[in-house]
C-alpha atoms as a PDB file:
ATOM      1  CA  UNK A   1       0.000   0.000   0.000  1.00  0.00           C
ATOM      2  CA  UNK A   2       1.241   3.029  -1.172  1.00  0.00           C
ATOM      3  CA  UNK A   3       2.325   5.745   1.868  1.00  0.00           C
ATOM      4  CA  UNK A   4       0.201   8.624   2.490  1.00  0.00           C
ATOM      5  CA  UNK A   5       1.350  12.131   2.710  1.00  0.00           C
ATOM      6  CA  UNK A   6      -0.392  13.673   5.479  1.00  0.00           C
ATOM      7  CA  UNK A   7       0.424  17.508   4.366  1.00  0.00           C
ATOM      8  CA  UNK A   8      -0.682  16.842   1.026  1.00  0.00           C
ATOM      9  CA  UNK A   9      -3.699  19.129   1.542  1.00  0.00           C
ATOM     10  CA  UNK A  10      -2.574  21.497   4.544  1.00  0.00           C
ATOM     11  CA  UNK A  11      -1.718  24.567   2.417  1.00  0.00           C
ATOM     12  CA  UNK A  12      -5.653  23.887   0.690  1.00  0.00           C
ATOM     13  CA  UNK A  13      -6.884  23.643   4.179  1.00  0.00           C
ATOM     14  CA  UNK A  14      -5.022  27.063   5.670  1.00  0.00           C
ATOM     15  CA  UNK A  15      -6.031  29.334   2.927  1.00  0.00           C
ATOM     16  CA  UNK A  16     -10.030  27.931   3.319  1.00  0.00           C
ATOM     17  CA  UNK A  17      -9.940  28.706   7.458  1.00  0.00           C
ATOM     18  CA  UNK A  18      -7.621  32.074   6.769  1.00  0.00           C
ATOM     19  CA  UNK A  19     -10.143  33.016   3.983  1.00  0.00           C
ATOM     20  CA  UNK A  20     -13.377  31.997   6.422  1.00  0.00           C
ATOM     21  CA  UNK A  21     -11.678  33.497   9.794  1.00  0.00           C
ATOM     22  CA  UNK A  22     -10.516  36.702   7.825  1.00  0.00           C
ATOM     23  CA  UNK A  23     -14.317  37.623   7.364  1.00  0.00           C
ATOM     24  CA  UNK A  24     -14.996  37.753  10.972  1.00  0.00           C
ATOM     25  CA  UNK A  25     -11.471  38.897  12.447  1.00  0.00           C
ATOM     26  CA  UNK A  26      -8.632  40.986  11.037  1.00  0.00           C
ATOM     27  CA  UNK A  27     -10.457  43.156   8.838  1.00  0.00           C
ATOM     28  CA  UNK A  28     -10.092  47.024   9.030  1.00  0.00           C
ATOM     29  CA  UNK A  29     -13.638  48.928   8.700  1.00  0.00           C
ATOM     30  CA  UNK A  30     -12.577  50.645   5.533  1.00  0.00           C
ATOM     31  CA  UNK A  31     -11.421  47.928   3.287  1.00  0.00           C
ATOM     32  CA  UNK A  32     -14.122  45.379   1.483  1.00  0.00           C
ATOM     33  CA  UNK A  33     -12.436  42.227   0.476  1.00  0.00           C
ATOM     34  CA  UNK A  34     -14.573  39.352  -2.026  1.00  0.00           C
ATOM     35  CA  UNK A  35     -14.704  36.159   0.441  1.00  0.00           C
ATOM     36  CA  UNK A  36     -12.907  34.434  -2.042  1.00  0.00           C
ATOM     37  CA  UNK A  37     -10.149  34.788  -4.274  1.00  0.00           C
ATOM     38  CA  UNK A  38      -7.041  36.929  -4.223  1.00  0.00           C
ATOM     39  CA  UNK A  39      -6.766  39.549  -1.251  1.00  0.00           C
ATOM     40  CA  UNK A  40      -4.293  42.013  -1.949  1.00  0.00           C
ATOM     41  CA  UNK A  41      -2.835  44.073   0.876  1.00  0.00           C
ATOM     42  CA  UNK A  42      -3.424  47.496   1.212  1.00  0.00           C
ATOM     43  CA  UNK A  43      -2.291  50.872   2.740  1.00  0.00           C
ATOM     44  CA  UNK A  44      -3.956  53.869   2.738  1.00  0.00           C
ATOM     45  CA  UNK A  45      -2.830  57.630   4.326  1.00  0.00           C
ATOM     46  CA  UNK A  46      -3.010  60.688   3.670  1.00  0.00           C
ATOM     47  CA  UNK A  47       0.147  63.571   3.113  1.00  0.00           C
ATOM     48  CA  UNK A  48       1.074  66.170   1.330  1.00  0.00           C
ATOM     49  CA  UNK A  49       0.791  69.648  -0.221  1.00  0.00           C
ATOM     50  CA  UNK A  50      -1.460  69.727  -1.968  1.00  0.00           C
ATOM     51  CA  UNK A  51      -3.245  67.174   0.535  1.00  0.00           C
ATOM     52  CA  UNK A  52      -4.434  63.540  -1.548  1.00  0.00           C
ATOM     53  CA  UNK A  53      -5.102  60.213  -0.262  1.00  0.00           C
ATOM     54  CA  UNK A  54      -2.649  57.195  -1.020  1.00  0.00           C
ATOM     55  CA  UNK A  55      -3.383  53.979  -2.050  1.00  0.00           C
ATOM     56  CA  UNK A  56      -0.903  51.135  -2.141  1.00  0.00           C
ATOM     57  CA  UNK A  57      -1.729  47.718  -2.922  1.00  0.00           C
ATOM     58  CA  UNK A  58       0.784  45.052  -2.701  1.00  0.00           C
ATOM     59  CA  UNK A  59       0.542  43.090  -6.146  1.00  0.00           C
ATOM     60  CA  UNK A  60       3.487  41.363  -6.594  1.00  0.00           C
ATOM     61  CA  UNK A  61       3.096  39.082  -9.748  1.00  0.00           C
ATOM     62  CA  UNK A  62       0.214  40.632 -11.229  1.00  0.00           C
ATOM     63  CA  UNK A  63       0.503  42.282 -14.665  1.00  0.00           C
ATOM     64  CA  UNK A  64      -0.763  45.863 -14.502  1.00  0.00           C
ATOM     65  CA  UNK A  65      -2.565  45.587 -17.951  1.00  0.00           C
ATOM     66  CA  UNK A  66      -4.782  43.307 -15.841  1.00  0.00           C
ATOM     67  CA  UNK A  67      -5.173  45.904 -13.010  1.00  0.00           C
ATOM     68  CA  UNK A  68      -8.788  48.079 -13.530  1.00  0.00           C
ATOM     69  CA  UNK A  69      -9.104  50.935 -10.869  1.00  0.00           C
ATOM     70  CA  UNK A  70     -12.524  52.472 -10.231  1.00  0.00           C
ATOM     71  CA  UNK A  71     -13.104  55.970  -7.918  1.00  0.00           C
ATOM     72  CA  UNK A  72     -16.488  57.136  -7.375  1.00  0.00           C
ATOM     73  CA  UNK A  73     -17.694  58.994  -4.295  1.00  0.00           C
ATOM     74  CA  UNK A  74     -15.336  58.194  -1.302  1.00  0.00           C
ATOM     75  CA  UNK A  75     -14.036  54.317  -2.946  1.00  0.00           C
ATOM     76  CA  UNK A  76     -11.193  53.240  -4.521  1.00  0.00           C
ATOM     77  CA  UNK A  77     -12.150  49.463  -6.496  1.00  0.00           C
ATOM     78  CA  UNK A  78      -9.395  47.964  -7.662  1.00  0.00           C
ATOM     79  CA  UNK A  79      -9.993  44.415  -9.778  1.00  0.00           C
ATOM     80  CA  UNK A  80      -7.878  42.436 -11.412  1.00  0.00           C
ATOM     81  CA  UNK A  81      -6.292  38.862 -11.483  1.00  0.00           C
ATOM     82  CA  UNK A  82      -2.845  36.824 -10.723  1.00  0.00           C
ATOM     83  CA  UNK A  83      -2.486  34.271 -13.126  1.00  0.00           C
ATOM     84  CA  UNK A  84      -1.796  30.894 -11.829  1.00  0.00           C
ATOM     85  CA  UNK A  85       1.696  29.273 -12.839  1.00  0.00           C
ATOM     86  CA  UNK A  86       2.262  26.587 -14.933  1.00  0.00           C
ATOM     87  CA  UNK A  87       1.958  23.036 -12.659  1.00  0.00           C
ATOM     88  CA  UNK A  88       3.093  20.504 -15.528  1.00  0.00           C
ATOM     89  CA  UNK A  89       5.309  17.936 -14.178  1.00  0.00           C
ATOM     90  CA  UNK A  90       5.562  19.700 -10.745  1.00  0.00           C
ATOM     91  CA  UNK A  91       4.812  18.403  -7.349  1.00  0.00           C
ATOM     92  CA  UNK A  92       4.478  20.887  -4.851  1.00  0.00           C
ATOM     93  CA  UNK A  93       5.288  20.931  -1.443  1.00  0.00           C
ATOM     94  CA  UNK A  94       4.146  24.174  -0.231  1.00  0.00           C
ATOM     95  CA  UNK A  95       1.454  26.813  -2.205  1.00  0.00           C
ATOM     96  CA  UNK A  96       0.950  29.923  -0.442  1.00  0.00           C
ATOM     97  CA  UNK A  97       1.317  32.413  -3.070  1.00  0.00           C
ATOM     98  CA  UNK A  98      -2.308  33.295  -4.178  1.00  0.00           C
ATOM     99  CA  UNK A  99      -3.711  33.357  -7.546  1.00  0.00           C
ATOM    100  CA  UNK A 100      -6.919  34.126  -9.506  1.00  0.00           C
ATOM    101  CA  UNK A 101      -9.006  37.157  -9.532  1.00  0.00           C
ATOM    102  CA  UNK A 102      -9.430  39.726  -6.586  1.00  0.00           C
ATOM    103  CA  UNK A 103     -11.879  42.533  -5.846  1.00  0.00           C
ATOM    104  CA  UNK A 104     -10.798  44.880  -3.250  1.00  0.00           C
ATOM    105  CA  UNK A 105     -12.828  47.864  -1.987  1.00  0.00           C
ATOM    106  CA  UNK A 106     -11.525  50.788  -0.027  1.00  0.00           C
ATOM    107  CA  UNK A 107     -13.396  53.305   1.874  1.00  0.00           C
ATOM    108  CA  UNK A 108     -12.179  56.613   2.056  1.00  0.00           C
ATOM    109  CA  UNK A 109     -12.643  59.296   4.980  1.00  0.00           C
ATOM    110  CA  UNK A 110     -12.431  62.199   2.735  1.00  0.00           C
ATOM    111  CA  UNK A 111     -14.231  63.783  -0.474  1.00  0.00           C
ATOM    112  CA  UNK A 112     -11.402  62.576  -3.884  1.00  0.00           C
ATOM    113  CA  UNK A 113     -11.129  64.309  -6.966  1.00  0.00           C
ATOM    114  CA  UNK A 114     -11.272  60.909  -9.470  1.00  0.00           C
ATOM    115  CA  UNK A 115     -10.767  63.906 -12.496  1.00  0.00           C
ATOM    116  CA  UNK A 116      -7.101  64.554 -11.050  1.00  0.00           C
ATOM    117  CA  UNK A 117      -6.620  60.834  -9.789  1.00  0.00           C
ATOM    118  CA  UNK A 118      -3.209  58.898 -10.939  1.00  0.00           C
ATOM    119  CA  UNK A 119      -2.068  55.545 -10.203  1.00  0.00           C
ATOM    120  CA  UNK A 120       2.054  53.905 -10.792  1.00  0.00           C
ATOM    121  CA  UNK A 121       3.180  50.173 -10.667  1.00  0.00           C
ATOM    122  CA  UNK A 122       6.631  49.618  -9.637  1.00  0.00           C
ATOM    123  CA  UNK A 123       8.400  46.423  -7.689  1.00  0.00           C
ATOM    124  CA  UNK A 124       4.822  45.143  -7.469  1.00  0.00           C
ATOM    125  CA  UNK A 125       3.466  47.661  -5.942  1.00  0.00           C
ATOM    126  CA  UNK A 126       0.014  49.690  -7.349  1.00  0.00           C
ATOM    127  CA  UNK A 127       0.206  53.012  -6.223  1.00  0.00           C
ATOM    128  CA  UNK A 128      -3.164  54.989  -6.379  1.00  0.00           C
ATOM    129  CA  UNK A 129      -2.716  59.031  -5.821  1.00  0.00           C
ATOM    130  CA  UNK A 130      -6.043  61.323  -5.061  1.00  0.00           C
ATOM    131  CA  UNK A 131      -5.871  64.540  -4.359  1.00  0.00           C
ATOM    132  CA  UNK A 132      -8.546  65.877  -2.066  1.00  0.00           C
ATOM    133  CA  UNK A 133     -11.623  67.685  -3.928  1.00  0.00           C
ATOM    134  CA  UNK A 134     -11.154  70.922  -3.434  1.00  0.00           C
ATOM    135  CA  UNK A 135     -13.546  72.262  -0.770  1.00  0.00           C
ATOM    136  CA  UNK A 136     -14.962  75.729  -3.103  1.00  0.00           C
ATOM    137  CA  UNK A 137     -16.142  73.056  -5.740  1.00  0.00           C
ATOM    138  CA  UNK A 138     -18.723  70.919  -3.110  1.00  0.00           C
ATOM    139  CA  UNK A 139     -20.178  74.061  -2.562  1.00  0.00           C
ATOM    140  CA  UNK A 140     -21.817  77.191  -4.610  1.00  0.00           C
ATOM    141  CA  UNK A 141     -23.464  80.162  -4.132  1.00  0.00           C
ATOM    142  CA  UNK A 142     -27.202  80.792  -5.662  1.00  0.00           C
ATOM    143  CA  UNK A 143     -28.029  83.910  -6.480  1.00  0.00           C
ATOM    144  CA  UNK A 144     -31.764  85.068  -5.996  1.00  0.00           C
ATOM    145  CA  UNK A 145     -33.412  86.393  -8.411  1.00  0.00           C
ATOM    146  CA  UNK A 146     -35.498  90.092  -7.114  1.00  0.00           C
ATOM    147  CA  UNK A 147     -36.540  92.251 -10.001  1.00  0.00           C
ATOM    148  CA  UNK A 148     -39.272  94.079  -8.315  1.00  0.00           C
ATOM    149  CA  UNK A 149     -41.717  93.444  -5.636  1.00  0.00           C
ATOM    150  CA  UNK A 150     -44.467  91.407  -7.124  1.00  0.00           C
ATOM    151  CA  UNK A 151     -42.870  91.083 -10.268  1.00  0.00           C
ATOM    152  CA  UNK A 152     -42.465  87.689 -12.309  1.00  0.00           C
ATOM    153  CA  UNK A 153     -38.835  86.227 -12.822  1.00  0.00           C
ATOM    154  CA  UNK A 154     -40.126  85.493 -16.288  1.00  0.00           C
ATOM    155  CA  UNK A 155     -41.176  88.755 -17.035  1.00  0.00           C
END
């Protein structure tokens, strides 16, 4: 009878309760991750002058063509997908590198401008920059309209 290797399915098995546990403990308030699939880590802060949120995402092995980035109100989407390697003729011991498709939300504290909004890959990192919407554009002043007392606007 042939021996049976009792760590065959271990890395399977950590990656299911890490994936299950993560959706109850560990997760920050302002970062949506897909229960399955790829979950990329993330930073987000804010610096500068002129003063912009910045989002890094750690996506080492991913090819930026495959990289969308969505802003809209106060989130940052970011989709894409690693692609899994080649396993011809290979017999792993360990997998803990992730692959596949990820979805990853972030929630912003502050009001972007996604018009000025620029994003860089470099050593496998996605940098996303957005600079602050500039507080004289979420507001305007109406001007009322008086041409007389009992007089139409119209007229």
């Amino acid at each position: 009878m042939p021996e049976r290797d009792l760590f065959a399915n271990f890395a399977r098995m950590r990656r299911e309760m890490d994936e299950m546990l993560g959706g109850t403990w560990g997760r920050t308030s302002y970062i949506s991750r897909r229960a399955s699939g790829f979950s990329p880590n993330v930073d987000v802060y804010y610096c500068g002058d002129p003063q912009r949120a910045v989002v890094k995402c750690d996506l080492a092995g991913v090819d930026p063509a495959s990289v969308g980035i969505e802003v809209g109100g106060r989130q940052v989407t970011v989709v894409g997908r690693r692609a899994v390697p080649e396993t011809e003729g290979r017999v792993y011991q360990q997998v803990e590198i992730p692959t596949g498709p990820f979805r990853l939300v972030v929630e912003l504290q502050v009001d972007v401008d996604p018009e000025r909004a620029g994003a860089s890959y470099e050593d496998g990192i996605l940098q996303i920059e957005l600079p602050l919407r500039d507080e004289a554009h979420l507001t305007r002043r109406v001007p009322v309209d008086h041409r007389g007392k009992g007089g139409s606007p119209d007229g």
